[in-house]
N, C-alpha and C. Protein backbone atom coordinates (compact mmCIF):
# COMPACT_ATOMS: atom_id res chain seq x y z
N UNK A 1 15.22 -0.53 10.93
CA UNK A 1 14.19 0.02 11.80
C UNK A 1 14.82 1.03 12.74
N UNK A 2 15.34 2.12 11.90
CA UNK A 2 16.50 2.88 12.57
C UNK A 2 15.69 4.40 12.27
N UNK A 3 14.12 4.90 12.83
CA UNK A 3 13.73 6.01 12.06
C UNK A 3 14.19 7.35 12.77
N UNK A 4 14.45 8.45 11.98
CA UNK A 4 14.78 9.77 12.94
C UNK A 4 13.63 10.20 13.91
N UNK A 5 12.52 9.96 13.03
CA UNK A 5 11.03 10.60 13.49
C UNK A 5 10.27 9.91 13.85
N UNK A 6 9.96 9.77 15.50
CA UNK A 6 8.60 8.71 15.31
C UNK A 6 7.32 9.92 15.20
N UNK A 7 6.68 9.49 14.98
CA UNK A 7 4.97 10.07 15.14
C UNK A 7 4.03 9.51 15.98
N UNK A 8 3.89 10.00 17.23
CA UNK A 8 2.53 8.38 17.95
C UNK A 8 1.28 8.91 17.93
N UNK A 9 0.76 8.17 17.30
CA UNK A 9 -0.67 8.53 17.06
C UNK A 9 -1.40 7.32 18.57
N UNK A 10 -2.47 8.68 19.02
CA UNK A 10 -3.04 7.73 20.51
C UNK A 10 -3.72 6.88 20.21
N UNK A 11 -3.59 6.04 21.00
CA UNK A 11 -5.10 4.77 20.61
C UNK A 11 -6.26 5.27 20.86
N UNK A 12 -6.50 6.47 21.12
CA UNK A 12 -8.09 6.54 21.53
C UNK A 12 -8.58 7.88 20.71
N UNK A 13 -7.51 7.91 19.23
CA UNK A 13 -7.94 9.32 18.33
C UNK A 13 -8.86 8.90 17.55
N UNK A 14 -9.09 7.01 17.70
CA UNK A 14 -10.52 7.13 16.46
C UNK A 14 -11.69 7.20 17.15
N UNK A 15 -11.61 7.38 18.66
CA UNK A 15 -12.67 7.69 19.31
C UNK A 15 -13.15 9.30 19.78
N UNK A 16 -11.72 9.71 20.52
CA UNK A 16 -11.94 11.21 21.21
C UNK A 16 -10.41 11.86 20.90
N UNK A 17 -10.15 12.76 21.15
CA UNK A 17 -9.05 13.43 21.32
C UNK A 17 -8.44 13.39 22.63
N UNK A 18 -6.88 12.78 22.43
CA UNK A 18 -5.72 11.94 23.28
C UNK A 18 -6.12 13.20 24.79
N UNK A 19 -6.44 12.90 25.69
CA UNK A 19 -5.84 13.46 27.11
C UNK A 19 -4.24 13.54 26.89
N UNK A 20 -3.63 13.96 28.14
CA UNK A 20 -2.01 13.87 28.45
C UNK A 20 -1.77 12.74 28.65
N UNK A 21 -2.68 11.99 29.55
CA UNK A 21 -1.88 10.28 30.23
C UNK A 21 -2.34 9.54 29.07
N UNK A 22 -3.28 9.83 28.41
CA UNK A 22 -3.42 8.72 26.88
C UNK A 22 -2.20 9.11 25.82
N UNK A 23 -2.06 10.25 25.98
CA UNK A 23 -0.70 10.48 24.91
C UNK A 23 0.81 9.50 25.97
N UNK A 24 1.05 9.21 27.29
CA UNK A 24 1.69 9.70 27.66
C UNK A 24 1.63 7.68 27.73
N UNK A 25 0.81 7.18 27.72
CA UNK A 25 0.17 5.98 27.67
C UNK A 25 0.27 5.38 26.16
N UNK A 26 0.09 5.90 25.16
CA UNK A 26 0.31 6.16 23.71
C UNK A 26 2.24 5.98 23.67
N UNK A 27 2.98 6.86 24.54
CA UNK A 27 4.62 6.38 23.87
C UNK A 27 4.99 5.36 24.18
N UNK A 28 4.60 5.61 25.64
CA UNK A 28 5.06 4.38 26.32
C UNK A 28 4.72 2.63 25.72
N UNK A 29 3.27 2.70 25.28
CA UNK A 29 3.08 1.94 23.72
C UNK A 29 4.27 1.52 23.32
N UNK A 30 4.57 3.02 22.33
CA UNK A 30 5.51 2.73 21.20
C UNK A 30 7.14 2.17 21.81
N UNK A 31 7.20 3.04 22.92
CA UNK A 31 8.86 2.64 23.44
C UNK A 31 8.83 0.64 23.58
N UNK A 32 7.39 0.45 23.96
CA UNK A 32 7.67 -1.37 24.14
C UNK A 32 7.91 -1.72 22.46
N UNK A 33 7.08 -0.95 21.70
CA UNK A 33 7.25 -1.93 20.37
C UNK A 33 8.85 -1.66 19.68
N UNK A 34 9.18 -0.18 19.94
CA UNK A 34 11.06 -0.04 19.78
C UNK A 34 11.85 -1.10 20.60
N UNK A 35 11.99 -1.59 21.92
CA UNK A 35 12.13 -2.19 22.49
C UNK A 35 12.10 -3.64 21.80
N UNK A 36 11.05 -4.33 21.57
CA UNK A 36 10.68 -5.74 20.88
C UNK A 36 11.46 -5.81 19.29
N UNK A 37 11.39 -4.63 18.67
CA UNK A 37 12.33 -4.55 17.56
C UNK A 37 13.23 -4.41 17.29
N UNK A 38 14.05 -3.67 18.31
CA UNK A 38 15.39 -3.81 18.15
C UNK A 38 16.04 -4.56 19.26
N UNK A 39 15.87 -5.18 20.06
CA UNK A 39 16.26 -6.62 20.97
C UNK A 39 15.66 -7.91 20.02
N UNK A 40 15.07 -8.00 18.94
CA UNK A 40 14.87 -9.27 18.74
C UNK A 40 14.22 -9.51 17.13
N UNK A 41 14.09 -8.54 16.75
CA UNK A 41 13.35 -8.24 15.50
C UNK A 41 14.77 -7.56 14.52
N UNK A 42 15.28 -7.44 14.62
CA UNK A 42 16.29 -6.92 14.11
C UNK A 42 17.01 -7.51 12.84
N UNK A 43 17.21 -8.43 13.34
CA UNK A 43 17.80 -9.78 12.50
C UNK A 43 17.34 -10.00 11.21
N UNK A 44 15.62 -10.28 11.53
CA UNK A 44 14.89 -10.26 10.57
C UNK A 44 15.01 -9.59 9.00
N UNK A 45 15.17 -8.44 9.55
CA UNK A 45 15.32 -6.97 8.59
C UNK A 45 16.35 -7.75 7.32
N UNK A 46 17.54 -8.41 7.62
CA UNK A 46 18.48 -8.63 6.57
C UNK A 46 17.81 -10.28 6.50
N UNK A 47 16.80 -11.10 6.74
CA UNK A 47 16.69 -12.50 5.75
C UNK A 47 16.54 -12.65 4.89
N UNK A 48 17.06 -13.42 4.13
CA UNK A 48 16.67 -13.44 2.69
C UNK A 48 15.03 -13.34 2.31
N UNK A 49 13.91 -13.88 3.31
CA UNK A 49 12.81 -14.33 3.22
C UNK A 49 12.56 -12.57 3.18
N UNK A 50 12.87 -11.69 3.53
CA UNK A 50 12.30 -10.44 3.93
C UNK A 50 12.96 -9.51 2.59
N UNK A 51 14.03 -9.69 2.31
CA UNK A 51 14.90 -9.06 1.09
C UNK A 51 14.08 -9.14 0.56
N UNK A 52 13.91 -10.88 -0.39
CA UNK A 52 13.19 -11.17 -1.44
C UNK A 52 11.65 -10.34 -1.48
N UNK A 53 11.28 -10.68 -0.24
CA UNK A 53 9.38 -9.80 -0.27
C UNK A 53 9.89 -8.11 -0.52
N UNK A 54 10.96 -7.80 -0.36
CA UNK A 54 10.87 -6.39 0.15
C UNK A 54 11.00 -5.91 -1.96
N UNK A 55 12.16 -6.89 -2.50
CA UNK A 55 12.68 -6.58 -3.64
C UNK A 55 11.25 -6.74 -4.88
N UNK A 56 10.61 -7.42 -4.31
CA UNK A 56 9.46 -8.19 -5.04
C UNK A 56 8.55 -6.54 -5.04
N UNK A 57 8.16 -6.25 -3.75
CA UNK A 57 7.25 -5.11 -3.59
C UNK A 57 7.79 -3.79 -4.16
N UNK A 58 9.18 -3.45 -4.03
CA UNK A 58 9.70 -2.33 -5.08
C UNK A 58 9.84 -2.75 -6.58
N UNK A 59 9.28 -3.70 -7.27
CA UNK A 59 9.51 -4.53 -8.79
C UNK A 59 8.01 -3.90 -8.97
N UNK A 60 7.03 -4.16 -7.88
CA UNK A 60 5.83 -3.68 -8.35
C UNK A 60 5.34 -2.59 -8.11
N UNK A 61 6.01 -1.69 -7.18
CA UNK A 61 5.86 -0.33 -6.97
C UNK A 61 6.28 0.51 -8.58
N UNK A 62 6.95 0.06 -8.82
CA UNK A 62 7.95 0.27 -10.11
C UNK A 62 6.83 0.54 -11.73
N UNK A 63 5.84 -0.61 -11.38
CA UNK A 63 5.15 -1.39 -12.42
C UNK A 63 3.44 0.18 -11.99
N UNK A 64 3.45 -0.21 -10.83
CA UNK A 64 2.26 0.84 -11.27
C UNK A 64 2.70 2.52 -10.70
N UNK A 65 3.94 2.83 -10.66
CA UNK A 65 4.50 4.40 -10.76
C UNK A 65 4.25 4.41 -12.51
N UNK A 66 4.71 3.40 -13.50
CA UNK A 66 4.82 3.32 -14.60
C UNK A 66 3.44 3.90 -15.52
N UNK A 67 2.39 2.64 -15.14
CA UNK A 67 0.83 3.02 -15.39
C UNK A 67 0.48 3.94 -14.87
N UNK A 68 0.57 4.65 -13.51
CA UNK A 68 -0.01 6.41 -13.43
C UNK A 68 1.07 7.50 -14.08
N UNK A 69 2.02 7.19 -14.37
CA UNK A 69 2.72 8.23 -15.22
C UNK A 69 1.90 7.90 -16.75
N UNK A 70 1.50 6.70 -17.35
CA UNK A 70 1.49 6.68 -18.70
C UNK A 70 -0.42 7.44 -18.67
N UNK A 71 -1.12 7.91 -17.42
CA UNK A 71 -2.01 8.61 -18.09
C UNK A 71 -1.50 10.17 -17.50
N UNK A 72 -0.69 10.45 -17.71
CA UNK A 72 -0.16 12.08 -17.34
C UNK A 72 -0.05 12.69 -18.86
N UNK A 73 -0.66 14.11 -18.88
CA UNK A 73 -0.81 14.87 -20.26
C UNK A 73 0.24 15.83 -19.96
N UNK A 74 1.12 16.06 -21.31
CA UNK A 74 1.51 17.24 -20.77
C UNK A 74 2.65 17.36 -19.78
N UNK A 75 2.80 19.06 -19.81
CA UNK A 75 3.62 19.32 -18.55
C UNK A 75 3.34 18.63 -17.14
N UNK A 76 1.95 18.52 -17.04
CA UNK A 76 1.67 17.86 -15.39
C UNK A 76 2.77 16.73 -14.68
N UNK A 77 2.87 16.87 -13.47
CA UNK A 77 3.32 16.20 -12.76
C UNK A 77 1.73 14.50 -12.56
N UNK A 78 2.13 13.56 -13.17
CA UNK A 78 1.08 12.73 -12.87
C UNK A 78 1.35 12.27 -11.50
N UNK A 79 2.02 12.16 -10.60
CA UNK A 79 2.06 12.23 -9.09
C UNK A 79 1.55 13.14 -8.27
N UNK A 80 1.08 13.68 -9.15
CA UNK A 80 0.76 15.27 -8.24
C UNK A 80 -0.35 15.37 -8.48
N UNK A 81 -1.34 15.01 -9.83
CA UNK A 81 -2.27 15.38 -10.38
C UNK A 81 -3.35 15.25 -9.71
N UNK A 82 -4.31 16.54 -9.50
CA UNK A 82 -5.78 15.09 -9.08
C UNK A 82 -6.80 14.92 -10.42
N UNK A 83 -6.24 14.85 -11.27
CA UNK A 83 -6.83 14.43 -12.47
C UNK A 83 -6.95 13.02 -12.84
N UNK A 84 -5.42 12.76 -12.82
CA UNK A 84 -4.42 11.80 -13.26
C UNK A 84 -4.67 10.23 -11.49
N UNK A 85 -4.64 10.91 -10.60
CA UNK A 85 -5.13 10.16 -9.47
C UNK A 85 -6.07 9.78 -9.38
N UNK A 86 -7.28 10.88 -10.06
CA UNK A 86 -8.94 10.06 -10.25
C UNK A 86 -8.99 9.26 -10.74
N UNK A 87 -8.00 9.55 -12.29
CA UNK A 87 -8.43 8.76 -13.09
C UNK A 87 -7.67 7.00 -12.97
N UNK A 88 -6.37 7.24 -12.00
CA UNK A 88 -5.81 5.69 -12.17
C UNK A 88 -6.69 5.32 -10.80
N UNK A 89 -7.59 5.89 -10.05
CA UNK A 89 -8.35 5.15 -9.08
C UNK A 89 -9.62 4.69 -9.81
N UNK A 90 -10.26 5.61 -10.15
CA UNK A 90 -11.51 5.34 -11.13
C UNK A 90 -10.84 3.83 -11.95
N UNK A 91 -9.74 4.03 -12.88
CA UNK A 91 -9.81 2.41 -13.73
C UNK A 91 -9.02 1.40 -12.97
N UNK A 92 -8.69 1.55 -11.96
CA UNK A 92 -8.81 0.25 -11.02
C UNK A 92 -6.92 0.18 -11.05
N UNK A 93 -6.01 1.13 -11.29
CA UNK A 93 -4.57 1.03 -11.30
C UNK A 93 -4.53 1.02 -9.73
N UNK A 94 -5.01 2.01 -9.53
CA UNK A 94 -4.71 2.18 -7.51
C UNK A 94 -6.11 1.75 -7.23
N UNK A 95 -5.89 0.95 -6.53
CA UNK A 95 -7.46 0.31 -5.84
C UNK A 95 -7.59 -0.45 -4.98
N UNK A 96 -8.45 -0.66 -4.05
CA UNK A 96 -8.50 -1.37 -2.86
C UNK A 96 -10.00 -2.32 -2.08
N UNK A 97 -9.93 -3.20 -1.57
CA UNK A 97 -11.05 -3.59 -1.47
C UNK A 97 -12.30 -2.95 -0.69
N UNK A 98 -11.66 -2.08 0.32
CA UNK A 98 -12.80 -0.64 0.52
C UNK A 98 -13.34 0.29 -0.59
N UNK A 99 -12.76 0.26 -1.54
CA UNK A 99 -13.32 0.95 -2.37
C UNK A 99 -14.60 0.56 -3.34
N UNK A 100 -14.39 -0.77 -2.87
CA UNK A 100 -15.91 -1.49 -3.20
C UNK A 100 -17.01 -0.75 -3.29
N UNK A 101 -18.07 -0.37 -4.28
CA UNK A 101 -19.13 0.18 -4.07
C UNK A 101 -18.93 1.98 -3.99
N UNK A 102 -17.92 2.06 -4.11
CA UNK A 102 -17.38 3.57 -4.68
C UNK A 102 -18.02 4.02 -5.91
N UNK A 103 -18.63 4.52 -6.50
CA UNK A 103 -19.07 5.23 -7.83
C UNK A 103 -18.10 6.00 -8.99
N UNK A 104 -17.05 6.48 -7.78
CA UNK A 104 -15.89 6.91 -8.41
C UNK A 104 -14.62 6.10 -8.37
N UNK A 105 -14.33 4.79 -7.85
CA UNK A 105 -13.53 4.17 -7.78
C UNK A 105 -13.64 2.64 -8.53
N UNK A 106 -12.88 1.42 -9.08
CA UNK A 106 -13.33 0.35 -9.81
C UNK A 106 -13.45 -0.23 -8.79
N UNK A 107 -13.14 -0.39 -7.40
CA UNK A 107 -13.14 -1.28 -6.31
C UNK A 107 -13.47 -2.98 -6.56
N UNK A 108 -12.39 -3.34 -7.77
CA UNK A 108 -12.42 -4.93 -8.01
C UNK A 108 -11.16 -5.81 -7.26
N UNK A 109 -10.71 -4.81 -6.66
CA UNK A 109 -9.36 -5.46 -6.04
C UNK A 109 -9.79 -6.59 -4.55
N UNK A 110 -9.35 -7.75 -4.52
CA UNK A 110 -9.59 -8.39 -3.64
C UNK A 110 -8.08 -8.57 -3.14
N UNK A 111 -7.90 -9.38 -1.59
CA UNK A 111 -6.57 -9.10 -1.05
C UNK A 111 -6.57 -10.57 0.07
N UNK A 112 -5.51 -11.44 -0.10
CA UNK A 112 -5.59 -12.33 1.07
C UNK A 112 -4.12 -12.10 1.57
N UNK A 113 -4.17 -12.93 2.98
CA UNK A 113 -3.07 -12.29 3.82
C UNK A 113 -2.43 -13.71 3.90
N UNK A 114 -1.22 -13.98 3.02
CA UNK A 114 -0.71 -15.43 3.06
C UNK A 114 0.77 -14.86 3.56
N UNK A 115 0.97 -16.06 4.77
CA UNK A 115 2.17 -15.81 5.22
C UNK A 115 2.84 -14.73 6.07
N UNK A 116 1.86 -14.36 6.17
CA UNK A 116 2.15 -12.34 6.92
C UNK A 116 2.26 -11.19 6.40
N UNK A 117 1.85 -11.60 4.44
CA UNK A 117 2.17 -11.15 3.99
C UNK A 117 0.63 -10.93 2.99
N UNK A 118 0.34 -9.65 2.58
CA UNK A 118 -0.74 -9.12 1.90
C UNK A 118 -0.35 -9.60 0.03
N UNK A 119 -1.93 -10.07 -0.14
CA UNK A 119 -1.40 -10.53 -1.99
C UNK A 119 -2.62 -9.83 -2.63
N UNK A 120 -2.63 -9.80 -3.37
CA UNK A 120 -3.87 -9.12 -4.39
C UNK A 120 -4.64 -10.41 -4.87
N UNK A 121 -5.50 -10.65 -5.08
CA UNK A 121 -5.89 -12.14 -5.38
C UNK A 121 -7.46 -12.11 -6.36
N UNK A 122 -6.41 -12.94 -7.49
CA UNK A 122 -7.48 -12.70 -8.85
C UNK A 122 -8.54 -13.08 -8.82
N UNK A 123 -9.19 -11.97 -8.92
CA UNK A 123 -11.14 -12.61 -8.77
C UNK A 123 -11.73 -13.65 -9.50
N UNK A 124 -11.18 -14.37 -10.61
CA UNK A 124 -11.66 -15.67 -10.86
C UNK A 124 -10.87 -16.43 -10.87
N UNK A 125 -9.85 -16.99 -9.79
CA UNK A 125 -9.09 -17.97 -9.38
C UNK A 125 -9.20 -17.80 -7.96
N UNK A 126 -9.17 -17.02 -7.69
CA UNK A 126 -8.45 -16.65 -5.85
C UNK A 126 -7.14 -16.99 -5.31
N UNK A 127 -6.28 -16.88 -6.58
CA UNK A 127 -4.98 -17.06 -6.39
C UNK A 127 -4.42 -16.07 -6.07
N UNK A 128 -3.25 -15.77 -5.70
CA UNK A 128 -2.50 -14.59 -5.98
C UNK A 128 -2.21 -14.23 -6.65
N UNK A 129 -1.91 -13.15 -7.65
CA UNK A 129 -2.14 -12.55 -8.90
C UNK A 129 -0.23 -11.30 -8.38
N UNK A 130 0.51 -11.09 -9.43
CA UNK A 130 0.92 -10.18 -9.31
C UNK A 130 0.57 -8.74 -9.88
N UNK A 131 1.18 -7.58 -9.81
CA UNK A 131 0.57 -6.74 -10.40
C UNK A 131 0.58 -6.49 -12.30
N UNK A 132 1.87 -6.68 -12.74
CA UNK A 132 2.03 -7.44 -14.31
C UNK A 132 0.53 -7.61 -14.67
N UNK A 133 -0.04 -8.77 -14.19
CA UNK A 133 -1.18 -9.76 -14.57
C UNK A 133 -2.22 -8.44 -14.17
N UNK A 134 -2.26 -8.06 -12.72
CA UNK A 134 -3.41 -7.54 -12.95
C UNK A 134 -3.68 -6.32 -13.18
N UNK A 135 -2.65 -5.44 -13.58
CA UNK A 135 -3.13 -4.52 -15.00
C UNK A 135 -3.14 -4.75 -15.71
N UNK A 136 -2.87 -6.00 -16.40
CA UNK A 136 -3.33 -6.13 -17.45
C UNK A 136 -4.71 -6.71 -17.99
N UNK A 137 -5.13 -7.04 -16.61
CA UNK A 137 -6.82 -7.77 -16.70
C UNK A 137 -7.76 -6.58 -16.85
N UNK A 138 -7.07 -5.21 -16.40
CA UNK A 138 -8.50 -4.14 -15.81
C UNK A 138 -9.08 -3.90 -17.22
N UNK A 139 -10.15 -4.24 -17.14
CA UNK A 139 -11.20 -3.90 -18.13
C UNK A 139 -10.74 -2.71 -19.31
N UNK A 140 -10.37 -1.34 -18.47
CA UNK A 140 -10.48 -0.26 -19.09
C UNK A 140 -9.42 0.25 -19.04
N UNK A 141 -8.51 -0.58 -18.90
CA UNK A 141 -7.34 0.30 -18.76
C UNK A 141 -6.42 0.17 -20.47
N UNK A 142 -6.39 1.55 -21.03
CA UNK A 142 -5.58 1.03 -22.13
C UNK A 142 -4.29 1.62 -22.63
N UNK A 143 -3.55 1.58 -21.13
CA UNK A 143 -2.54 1.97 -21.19
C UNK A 143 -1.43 0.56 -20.85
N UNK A 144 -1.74 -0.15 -21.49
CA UNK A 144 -1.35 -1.75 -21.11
C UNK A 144 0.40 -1.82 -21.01
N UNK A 145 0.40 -0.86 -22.51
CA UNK A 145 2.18 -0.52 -22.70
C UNK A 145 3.05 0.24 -21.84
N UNK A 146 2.09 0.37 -21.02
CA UNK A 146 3.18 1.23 -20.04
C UNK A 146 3.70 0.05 -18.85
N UNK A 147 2.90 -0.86 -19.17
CA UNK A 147 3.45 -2.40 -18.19
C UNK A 147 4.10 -3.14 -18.31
């Protein structure tokens, strides 16, 4: 938790645009939460309990970079595409539970928060599901081999 750049976004930009003392009210924010993290949060960063979640979440970052590259045509960059982005949002590869009720999105993704920690959670169990399993459930997705 060592960043070059912070960015502070004000607490009051989803309402109005920051004054000076709300921006100024806004670092001072952030300097307590730098403060709380590196006096005491620090530690954390190297537990095994935090490795393991961290190694787990790049295993599945891994798994669906895989599935939006396997619908890329061509020369295209499928990271770049907004073809290739519609289309892994449309069949439910990238998806989220706001996207519920989207027309252009599958919005079947459900999400519980176990442990402090966010899970994807299979709509007919309500278990936690990894990502493996749940590309391979999406209806329409038939790029299965790229998983």
């Amino acid at each position: 938790m060592s960043p070059n750049i912070i960015h502070v976004v004000g607490y009051c930009e989803g309402d109005h645009a920051a004054t000076a003392d709300e921006v100024i009210e806004s670092c001072e924010i952030v300097n307590g939460v730098l403060r709380n993290c590196h006096g005491g949060m620090s530690g954390m960063i190297g537990s095994p309990a935090v490795q393991s979640r961290k190694c787990k979440l790049l295993s599945e970052a891994e798994l669906l970079l895989k599935a939006i590259s396997a619908l890329g045509e061509g020369d295209e960059d499928p990271y770049s595409s907004p073809r290739v982005i519609a289309r892994a949002i449309a069949l439910g590869i990238l998806d989220a539970p706001h996207l519920r009720g989207n027309p252009y999105a599958c919005g079947r993704l459900g999400t519980r928060l176990i442990d402090g920690a966010v899970f994807c959670i299979d709509p007919e169990t309500g278990r936690p599901i990894n990502e493996k399993r749940r590309l391979e459930t999406l209806p329409s997705f038939s790029c299965r081999e790229a998983v």
